[in-house]
N, C-alpha and C. Protein backbone atom coordinates (compact mmCIF):
# COMPACT_ATOMS: atom_id res chain seq x y z
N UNK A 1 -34.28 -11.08 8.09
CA UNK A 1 -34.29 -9.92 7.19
C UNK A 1 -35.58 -9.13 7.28
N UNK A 2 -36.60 -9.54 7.73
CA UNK A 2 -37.92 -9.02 8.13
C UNK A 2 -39.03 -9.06 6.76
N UNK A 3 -40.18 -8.37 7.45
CA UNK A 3 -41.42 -9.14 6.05
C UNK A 3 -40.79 -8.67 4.83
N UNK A 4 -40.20 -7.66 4.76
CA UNK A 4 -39.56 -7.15 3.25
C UNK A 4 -39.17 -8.01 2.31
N UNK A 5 -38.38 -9.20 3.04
CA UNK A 5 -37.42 -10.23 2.71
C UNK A 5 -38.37 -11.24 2.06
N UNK A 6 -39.71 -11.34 2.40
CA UNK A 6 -40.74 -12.24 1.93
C UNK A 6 -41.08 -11.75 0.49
N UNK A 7 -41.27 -9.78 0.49
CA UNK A 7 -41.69 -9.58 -0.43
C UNK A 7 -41.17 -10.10 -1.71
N UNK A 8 -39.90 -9.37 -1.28
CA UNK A 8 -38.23 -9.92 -2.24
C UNK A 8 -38.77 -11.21 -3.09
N UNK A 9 -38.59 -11.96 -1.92
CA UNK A 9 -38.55 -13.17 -2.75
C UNK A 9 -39.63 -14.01 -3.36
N UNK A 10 -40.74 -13.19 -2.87
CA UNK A 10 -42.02 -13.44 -3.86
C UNK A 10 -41.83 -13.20 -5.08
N UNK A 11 -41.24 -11.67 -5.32
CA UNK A 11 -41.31 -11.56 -6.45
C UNK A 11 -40.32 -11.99 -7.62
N UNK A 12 -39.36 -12.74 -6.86
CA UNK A 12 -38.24 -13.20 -7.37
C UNK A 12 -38.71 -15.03 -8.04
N UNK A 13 -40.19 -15.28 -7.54
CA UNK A 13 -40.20 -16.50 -8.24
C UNK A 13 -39.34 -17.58 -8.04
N UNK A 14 -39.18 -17.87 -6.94
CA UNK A 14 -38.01 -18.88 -6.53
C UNK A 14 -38.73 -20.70 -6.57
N UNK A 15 -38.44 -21.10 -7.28
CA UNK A 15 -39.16 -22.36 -7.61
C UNK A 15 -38.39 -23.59 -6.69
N UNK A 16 -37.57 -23.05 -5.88
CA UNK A 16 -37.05 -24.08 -4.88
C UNK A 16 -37.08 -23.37 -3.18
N UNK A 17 -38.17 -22.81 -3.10
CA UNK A 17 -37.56 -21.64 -1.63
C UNK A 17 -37.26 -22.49 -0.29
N UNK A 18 -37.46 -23.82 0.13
CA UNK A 18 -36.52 -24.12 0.97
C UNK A 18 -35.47 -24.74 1.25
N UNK A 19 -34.35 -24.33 -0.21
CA UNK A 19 -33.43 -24.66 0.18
C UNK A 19 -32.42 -23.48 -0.05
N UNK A 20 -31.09 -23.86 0.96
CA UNK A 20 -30.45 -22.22 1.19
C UNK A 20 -30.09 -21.94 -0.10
N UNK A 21 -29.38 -22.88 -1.13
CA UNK A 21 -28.51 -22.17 -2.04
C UNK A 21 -29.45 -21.22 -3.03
N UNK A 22 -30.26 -22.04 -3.46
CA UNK A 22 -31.20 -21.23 -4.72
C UNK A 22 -31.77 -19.76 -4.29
N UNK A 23 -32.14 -19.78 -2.92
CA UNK A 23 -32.29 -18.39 -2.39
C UNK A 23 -30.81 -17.60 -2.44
N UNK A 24 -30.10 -18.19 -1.92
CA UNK A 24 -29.17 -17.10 -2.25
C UNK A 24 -28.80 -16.38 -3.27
N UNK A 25 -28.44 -17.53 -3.80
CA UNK A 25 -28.52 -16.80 -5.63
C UNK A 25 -29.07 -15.82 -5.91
N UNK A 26 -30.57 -15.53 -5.47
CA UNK A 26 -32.13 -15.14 -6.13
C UNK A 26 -31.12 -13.81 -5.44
N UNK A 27 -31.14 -13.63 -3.74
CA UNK A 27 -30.73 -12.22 -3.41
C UNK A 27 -29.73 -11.77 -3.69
N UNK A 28 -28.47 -12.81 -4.09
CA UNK A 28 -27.30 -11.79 -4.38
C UNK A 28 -27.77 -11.18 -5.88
N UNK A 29 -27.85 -12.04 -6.65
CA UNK A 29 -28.42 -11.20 -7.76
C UNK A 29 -29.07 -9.89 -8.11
N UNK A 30 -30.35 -9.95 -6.84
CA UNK A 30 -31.00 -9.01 -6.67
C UNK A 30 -30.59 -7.82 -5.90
N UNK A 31 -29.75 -7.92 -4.90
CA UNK A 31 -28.91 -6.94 -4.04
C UNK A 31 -27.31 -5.94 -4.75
N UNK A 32 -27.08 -7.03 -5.33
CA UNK A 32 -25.43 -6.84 -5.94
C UNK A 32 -25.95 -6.32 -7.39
N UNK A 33 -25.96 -5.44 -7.87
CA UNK A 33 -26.33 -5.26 -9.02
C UNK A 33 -24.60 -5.35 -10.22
N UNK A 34 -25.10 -5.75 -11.07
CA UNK A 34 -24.20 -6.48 -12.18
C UNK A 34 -23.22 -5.48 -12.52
N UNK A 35 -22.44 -5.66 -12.41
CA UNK A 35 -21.16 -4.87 -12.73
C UNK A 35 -20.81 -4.35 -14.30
N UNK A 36 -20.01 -3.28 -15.02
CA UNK A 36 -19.94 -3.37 -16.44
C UNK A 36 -18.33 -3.34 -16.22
N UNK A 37 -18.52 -4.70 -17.27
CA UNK A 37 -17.52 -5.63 -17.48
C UNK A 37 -16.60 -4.69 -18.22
N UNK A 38 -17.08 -4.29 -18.96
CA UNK A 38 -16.39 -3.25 -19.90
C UNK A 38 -15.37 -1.95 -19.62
N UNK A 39 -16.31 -1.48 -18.13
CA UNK A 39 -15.37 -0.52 -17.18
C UNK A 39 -14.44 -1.18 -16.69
N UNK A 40 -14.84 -2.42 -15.81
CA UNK A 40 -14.33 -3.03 -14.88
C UNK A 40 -12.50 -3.81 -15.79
N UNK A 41 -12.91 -3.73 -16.74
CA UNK A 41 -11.50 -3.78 -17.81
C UNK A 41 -10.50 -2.91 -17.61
N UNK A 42 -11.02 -1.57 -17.89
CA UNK A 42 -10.48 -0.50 -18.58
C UNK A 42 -9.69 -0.48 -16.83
N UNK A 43 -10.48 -0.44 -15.99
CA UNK A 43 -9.90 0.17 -14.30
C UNK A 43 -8.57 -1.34 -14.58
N UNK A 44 -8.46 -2.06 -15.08
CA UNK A 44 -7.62 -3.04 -14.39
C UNK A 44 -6.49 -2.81 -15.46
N UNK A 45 -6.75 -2.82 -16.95
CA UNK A 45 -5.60 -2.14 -17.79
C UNK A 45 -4.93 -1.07 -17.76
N UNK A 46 -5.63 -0.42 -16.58
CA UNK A 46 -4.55 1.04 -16.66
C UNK A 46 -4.04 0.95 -15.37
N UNK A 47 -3.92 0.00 -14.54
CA UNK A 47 -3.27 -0.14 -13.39
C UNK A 47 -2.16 -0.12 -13.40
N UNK A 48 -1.28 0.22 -12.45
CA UNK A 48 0.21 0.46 -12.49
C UNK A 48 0.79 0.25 -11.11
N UNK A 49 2.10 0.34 -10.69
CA UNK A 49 2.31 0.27 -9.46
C UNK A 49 2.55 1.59 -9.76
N UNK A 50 2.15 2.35 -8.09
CA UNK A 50 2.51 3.36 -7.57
C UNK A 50 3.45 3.57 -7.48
N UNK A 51 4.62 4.32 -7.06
CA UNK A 51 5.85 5.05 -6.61
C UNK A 51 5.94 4.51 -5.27
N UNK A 52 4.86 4.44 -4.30
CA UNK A 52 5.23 3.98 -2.97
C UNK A 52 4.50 2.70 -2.95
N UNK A 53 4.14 2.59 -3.62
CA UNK A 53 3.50 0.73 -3.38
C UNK A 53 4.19 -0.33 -3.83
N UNK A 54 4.52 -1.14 -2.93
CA UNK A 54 5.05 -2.48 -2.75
C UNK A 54 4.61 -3.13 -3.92
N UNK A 55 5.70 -4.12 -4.03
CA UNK A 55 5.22 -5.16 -5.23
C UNK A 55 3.63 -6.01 -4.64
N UNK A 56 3.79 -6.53 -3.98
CA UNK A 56 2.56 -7.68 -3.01
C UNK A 56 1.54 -6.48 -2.81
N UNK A 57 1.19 -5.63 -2.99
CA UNK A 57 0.39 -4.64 -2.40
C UNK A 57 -0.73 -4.62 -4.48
N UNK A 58 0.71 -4.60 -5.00
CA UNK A 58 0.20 -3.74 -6.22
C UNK A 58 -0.50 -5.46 -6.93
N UNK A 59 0.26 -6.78 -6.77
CA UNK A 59 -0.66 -7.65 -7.33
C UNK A 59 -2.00 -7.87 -5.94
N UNK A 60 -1.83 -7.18 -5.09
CA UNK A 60 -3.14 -7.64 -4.69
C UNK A 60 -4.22 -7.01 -4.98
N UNK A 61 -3.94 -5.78 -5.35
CA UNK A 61 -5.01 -4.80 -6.43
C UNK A 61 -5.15 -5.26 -7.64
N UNK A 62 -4.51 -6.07 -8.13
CA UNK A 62 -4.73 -6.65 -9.23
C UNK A 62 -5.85 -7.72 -9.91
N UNK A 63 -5.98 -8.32 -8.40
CA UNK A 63 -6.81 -9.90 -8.09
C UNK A 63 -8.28 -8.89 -8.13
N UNK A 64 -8.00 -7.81 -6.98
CA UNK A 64 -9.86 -7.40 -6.65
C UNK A 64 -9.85 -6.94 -7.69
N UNK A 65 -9.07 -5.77 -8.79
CA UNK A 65 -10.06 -5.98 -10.02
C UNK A 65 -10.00 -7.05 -11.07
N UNK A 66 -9.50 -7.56 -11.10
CA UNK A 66 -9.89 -8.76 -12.29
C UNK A 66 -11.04 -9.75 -11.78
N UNK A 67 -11.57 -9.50 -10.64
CA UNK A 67 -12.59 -10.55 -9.83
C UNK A 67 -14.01 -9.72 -10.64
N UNK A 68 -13.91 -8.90 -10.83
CA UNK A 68 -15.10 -8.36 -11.96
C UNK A 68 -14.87 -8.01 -13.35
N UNK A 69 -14.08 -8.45 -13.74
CA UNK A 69 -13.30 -8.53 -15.18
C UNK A 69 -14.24 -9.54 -15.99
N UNK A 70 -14.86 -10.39 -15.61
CA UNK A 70 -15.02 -11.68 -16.18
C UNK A 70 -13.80 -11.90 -17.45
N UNK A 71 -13.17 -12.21 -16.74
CA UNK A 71 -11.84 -12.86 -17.98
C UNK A 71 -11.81 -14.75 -18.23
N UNK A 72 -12.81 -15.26 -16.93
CA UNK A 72 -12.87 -16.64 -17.51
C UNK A 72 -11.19 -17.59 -17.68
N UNK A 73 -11.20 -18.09 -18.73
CA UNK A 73 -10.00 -18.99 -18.61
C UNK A 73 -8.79 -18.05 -18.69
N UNK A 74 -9.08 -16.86 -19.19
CA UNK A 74 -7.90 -15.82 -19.33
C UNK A 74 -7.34 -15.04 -18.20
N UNK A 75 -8.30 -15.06 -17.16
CA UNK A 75 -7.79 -14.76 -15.94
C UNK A 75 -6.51 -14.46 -15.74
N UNK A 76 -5.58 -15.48 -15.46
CA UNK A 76 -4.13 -15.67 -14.27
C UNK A 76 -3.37 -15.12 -15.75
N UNK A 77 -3.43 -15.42 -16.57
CA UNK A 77 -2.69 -14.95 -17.77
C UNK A 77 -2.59 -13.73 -18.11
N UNK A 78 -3.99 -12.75 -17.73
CA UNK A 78 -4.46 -11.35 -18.11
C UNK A 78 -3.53 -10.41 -17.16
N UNK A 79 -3.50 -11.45 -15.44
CA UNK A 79 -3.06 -10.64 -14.48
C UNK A 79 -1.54 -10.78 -14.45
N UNK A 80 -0.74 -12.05 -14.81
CA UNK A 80 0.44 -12.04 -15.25
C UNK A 80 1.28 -11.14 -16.16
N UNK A 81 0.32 -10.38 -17.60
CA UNK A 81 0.69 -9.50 -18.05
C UNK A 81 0.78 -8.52 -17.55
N UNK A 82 -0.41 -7.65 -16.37
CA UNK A 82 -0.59 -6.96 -16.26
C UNK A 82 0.71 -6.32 -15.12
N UNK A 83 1.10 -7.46 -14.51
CA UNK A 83 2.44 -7.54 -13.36
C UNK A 83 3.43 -7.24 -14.26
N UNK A 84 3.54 -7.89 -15.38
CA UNK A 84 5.10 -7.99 -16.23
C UNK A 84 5.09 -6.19 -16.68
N UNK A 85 3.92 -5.57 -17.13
CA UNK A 85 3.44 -4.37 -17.36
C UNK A 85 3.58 -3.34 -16.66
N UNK A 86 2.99 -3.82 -15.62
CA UNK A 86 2.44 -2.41 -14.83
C UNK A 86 3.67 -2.57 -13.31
N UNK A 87 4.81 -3.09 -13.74
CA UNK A 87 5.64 -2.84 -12.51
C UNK A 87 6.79 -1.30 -12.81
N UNK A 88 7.28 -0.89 -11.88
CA UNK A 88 7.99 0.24 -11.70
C UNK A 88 9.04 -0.14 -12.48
N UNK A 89 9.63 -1.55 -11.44
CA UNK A 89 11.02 -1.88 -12.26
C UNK A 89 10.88 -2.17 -13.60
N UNK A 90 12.47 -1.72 -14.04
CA UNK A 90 12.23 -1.86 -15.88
C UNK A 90 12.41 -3.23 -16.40
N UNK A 91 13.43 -3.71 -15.48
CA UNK A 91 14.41 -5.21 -15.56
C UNK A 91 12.81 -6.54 -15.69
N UNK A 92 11.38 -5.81 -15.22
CA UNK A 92 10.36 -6.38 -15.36
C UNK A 92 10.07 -7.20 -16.99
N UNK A 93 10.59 -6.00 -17.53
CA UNK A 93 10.44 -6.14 -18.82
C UNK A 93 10.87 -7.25 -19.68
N UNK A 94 12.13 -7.63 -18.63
CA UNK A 94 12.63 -9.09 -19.95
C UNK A 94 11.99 -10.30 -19.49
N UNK A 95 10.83 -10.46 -18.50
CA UNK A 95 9.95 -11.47 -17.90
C UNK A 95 9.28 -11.53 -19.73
N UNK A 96 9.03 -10.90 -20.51
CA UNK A 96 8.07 -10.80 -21.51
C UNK A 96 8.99 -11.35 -22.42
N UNK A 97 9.84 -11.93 -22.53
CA UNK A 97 10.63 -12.92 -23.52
C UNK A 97 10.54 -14.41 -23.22
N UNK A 98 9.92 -14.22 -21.72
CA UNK A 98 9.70 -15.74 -21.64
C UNK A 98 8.18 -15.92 -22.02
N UNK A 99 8.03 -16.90 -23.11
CA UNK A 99 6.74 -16.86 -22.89
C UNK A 99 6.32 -18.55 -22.61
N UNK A 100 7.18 -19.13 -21.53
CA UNK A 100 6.24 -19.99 -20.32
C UNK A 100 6.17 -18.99 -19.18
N UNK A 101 6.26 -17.95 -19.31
CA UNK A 101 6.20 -17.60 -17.59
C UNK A 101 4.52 -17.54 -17.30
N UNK A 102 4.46 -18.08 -15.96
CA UNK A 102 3.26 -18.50 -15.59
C UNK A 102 3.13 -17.56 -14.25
N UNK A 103 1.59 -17.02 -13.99
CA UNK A 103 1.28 -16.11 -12.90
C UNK A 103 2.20 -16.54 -11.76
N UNK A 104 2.18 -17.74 -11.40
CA UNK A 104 2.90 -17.70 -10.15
C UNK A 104 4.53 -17.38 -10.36
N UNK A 105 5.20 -17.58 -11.18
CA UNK A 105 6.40 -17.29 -11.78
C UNK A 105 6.65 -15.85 -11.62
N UNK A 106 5.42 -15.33 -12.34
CA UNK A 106 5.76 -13.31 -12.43
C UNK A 106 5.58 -12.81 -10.91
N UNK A 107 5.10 -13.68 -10.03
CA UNK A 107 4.79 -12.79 -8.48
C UNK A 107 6.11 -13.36 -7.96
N UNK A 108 6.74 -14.31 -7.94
CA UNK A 108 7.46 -14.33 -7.44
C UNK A 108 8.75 -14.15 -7.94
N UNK A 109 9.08 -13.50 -8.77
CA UNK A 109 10.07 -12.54 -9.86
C UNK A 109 9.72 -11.35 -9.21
N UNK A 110 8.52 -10.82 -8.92
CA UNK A 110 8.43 -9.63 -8.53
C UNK A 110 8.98 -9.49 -7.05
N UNK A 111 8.44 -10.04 -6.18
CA UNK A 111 8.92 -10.22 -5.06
C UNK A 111 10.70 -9.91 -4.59
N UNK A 112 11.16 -10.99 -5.41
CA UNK A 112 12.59 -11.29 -5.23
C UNK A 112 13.18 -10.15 -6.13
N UNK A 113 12.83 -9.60 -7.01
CA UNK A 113 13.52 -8.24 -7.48
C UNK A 113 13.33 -7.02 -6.37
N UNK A 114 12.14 -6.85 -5.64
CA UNK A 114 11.96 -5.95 -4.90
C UNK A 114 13.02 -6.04 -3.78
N UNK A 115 13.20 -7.93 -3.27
CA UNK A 115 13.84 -7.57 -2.09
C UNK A 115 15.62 -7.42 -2.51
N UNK A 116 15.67 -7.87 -3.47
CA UNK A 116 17.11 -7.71 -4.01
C UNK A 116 17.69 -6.54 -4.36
N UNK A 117 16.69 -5.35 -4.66
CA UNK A 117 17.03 -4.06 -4.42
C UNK A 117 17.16 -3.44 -3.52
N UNK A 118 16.41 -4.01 -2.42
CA UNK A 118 16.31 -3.18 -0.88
C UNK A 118 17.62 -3.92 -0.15
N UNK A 119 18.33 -4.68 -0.52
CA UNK A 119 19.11 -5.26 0.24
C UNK A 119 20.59 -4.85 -0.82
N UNK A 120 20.69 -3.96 -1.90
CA UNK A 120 21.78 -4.00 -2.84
C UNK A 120 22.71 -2.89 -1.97
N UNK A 121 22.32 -1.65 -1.29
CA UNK A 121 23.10 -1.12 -0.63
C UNK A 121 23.62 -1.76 -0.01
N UNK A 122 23.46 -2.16 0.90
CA UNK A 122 24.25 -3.65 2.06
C UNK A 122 25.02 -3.82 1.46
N UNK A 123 24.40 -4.84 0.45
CA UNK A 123 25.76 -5.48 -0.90
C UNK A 123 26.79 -4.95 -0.57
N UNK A 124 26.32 -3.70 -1.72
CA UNK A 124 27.30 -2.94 -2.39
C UNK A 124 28.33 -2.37 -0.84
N UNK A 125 27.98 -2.07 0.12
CA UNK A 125 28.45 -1.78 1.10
C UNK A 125 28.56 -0.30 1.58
N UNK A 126 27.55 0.34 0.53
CA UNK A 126 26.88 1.78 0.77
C UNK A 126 26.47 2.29 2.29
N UNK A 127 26.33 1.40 2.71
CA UNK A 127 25.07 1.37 4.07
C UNK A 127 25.14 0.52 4.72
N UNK A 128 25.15 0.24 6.61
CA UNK A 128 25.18 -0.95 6.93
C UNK A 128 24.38 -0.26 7.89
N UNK A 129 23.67 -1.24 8.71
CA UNK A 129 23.45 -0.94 10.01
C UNK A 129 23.66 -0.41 11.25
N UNK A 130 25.41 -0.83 11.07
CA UNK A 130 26.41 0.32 12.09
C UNK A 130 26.28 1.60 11.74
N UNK A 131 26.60 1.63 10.51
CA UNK A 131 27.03 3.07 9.57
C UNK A 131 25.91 3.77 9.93
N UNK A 132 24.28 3.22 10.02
CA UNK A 132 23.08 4.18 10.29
C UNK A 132 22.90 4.38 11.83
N UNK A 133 24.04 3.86 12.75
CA UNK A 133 23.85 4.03 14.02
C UNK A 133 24.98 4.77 14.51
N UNK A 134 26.43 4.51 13.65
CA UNK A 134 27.08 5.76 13.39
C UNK A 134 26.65 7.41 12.89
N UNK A 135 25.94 7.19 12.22
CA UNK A 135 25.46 8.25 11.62
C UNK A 135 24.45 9.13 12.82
N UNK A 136 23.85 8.19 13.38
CA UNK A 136 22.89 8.68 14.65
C UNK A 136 23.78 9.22 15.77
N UNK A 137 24.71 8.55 16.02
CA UNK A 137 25.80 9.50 17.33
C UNK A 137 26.31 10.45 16.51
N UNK A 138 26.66 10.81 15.26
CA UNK A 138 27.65 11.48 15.12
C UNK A 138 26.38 12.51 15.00
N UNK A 139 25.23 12.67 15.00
CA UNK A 139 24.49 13.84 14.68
C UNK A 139 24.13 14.22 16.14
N UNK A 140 24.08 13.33 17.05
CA UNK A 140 24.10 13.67 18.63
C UNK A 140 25.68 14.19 19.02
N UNK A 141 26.27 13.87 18.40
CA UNK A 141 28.27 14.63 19.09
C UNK A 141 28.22 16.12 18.74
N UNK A 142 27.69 16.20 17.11
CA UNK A 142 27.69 17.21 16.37
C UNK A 142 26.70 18.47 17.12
N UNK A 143 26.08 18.38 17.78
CA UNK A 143 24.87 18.86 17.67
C UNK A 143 25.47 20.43 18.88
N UNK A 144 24.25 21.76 18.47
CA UNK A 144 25.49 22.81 19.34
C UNK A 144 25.30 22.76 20.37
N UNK A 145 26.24 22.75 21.21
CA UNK A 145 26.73 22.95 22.84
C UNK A 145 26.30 24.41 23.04
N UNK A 146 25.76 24.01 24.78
CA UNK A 146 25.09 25.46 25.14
C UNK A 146 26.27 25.72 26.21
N UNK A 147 26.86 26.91 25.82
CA UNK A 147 27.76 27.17 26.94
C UNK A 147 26.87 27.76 28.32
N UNK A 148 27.58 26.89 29.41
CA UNK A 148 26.92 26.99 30.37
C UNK A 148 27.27 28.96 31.26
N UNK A 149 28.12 29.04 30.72
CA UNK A 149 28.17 30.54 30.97
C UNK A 149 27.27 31.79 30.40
N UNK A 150 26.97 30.99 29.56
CA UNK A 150 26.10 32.35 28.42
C UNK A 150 24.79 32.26 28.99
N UNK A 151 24.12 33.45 29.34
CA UNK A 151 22.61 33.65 29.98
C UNK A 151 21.58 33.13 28.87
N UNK A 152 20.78 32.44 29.11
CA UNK A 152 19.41 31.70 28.41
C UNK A 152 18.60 32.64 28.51
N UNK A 153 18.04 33.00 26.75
CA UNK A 153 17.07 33.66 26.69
C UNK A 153 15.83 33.11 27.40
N UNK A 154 14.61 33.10 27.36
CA UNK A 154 13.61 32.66 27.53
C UNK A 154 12.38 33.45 27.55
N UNK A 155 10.88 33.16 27.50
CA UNK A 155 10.41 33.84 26.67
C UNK A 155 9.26 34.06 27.67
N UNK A 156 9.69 33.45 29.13
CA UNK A 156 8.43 33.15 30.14
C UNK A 156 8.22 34.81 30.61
N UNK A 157 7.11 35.27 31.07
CA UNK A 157 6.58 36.43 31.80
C UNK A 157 7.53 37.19 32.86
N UNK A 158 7.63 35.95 33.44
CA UNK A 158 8.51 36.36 34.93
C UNK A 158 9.75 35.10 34.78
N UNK A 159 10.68 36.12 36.19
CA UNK A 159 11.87 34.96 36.14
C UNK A 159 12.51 35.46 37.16
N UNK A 160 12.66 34.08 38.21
CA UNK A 160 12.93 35.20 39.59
C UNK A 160 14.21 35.46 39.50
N UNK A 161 15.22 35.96 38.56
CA UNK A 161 16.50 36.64 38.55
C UNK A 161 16.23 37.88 38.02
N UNK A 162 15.02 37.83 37.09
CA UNK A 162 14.91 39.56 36.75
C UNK A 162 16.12 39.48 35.31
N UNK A 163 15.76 41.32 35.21
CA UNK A 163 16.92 41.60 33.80
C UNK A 163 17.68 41.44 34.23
N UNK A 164 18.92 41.25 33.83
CA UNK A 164 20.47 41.34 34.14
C UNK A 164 20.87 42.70 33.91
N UNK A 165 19.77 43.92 33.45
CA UNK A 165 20.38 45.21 33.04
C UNK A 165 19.76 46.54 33.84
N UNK A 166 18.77 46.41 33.68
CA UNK A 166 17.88 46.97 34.70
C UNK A 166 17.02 46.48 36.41
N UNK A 167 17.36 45.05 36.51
CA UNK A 167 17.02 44.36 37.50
C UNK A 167 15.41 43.97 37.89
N UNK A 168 14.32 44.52 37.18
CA UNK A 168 13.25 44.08 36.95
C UNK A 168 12.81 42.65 36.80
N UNK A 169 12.05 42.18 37.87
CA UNK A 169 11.12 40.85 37.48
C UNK A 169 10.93 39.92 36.30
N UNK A 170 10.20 41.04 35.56
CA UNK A 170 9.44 40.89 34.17
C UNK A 170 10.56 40.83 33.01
N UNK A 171 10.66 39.61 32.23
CA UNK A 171 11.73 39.45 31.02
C UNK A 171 11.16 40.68 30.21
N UNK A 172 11.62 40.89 29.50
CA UNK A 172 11.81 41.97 28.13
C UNK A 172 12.72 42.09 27.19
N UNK A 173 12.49 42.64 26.07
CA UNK A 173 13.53 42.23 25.34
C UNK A 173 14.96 43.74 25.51
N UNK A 174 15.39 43.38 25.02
CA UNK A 174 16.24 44.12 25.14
C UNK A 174 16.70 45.54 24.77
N UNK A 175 15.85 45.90 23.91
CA UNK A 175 15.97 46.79 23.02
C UNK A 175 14.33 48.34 24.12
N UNK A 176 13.89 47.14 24.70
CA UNK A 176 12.65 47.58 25.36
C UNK A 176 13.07 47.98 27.31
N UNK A 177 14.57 47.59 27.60
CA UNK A 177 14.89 48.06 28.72
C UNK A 177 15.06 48.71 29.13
N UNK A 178 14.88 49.33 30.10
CA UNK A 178 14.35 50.57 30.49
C UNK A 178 16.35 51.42 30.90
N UNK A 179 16.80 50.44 30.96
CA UNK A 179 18.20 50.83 31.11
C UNK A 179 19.06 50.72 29.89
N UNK A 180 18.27 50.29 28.85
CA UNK A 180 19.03 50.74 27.62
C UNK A 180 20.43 51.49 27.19
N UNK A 181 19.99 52.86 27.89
CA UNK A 181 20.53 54.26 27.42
C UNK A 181 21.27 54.70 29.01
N UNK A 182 20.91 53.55 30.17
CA UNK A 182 21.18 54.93 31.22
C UNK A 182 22.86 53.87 31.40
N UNK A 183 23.50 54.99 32.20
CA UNK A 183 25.05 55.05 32.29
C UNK A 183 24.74 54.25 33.76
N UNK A 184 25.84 53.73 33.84
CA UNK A 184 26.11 53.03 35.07
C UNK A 184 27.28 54.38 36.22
N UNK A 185 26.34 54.28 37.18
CA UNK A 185 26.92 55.40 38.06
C UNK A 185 28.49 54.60 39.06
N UNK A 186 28.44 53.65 39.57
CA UNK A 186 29.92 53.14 39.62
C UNK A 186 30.52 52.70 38.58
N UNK A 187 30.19 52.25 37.53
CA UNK A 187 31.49 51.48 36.43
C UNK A 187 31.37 52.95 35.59
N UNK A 188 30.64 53.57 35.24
CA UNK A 188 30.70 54.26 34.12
C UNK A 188 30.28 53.63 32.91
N UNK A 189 29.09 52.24 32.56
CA UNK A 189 29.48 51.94 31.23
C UNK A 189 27.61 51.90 31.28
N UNK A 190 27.97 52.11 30.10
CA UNK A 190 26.03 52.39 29.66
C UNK A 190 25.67 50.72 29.12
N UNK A 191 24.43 51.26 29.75
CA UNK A 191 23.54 49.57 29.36
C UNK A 191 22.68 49.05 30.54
N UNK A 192 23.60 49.68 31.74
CA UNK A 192 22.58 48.77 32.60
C UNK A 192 22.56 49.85 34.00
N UNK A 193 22.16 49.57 35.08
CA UNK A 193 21.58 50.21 36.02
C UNK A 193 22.90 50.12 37.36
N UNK A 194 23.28 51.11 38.09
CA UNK A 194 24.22 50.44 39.09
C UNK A 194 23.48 49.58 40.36
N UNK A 195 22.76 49.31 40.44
CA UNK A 195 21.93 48.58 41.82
C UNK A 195 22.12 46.93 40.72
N UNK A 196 22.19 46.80 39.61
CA UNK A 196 22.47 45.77 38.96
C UNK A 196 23.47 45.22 38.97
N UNK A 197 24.76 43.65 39.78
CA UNK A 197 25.58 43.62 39.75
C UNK A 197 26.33 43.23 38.47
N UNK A 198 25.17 42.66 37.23
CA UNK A 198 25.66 42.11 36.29
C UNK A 198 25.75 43.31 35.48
N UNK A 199 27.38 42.96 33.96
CA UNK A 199 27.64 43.98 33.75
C UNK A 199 27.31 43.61 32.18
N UNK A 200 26.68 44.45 31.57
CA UNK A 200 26.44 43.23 30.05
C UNK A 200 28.15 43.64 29.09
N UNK A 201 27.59 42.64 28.29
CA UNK A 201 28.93 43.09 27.10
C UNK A 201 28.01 43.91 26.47
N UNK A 202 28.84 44.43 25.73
CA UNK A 202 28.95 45.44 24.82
C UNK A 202 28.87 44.74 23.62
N UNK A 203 27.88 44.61 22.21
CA UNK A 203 27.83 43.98 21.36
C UNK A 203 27.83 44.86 20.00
């Protein structure tokens, strides 16, 4: 830790300094400064599960704050309420009529309600696995067909077929063709150019 570490613990008065534990003590003390118990409450009573947080997610936020709670023998009991409490599900609620239920009891009530909901579509037969792989072809069957006759816009600079109306290189839109307006000198039909063999529709 370097000479600093000497200072430290000079001034820390350590009446046992070569042995590891009593030093440790001296620096966590001195490094970790003391927590207020009083906040460290309030953050753990207003805890809740989230909307997207897992049951096992939400008691494991539960443990890191009650680890500065100092709750003492009240501990597993404080955090058992706080599960029966602070869960989404409502059905949580009749855990609080038992009163042997014991911390390990409420996590694993929680658990098995979570997965018993995620698995009730199945059940019920809402949803299966096929049905979501049915559902995946039928949105690939569904999906629109490009008729292979109809000319593809595209949006590139050049295109070595040119307009289909005026016969130019360079794409453009349509409204910007230079053959717009002119009459076709063999067909007679306006829109496109006669040196052009393609004939557009008429829209």
């Amino acid at each position: 830790m370097g000479p600093k570490a000497d200072d430290i613990l000079s001034s820390l008065k350590i009446t046992n300094g070569k042995k590891w534990q009593p030093v440790k003590e001296a620096l966590s003390k001195y490094f970790i400064p003391k927590r207020n118990s009083i906040f460290e409450r309030a953050k753990f009573n207003q805890r809740k599960q989230k909307e997207d947080e897992t049951a096992d997610s939400f008691i494991t936020a539960l443990h890191v704050l009650a680890e500065y709670c100092d709750y003492g023998a009240l501990h597993d009991d404080l955090i058992r309420d706080r599960i029966v409490d602070g869960l989404r599900d409502r059905k949580s609620e009749k855990k609080q009529l038992d009163s042997k239920l014991s911390l390990e009891s409420a996590i694993l009530m929680a658990r098995q309600n979570e997965t018993i909901k995620k698995q009730q579509p199945v059940v019920r037969g809402s949803t299966t696995p096929e049905v979501a792989i049915n559902n995946m072809d039928a949105v690939r069957f569904h999906r629109k067909k490009v008729n292979p006759r109809q000319p593809v816009r595209t949006t590139n600079k050049t295109n070595s077929t040119g307009c289909g109306r005026c016969g130019n290189t360079t794409v453009h839109p349509r409204d910007k063709c230079p053959a717009r307006d002119a009459k076709c000198h063999k067909c007679g039909t306006k829109g496109h150019f006669a040196k052009v063999k393609f004939v557009a529709k008429q829209i």
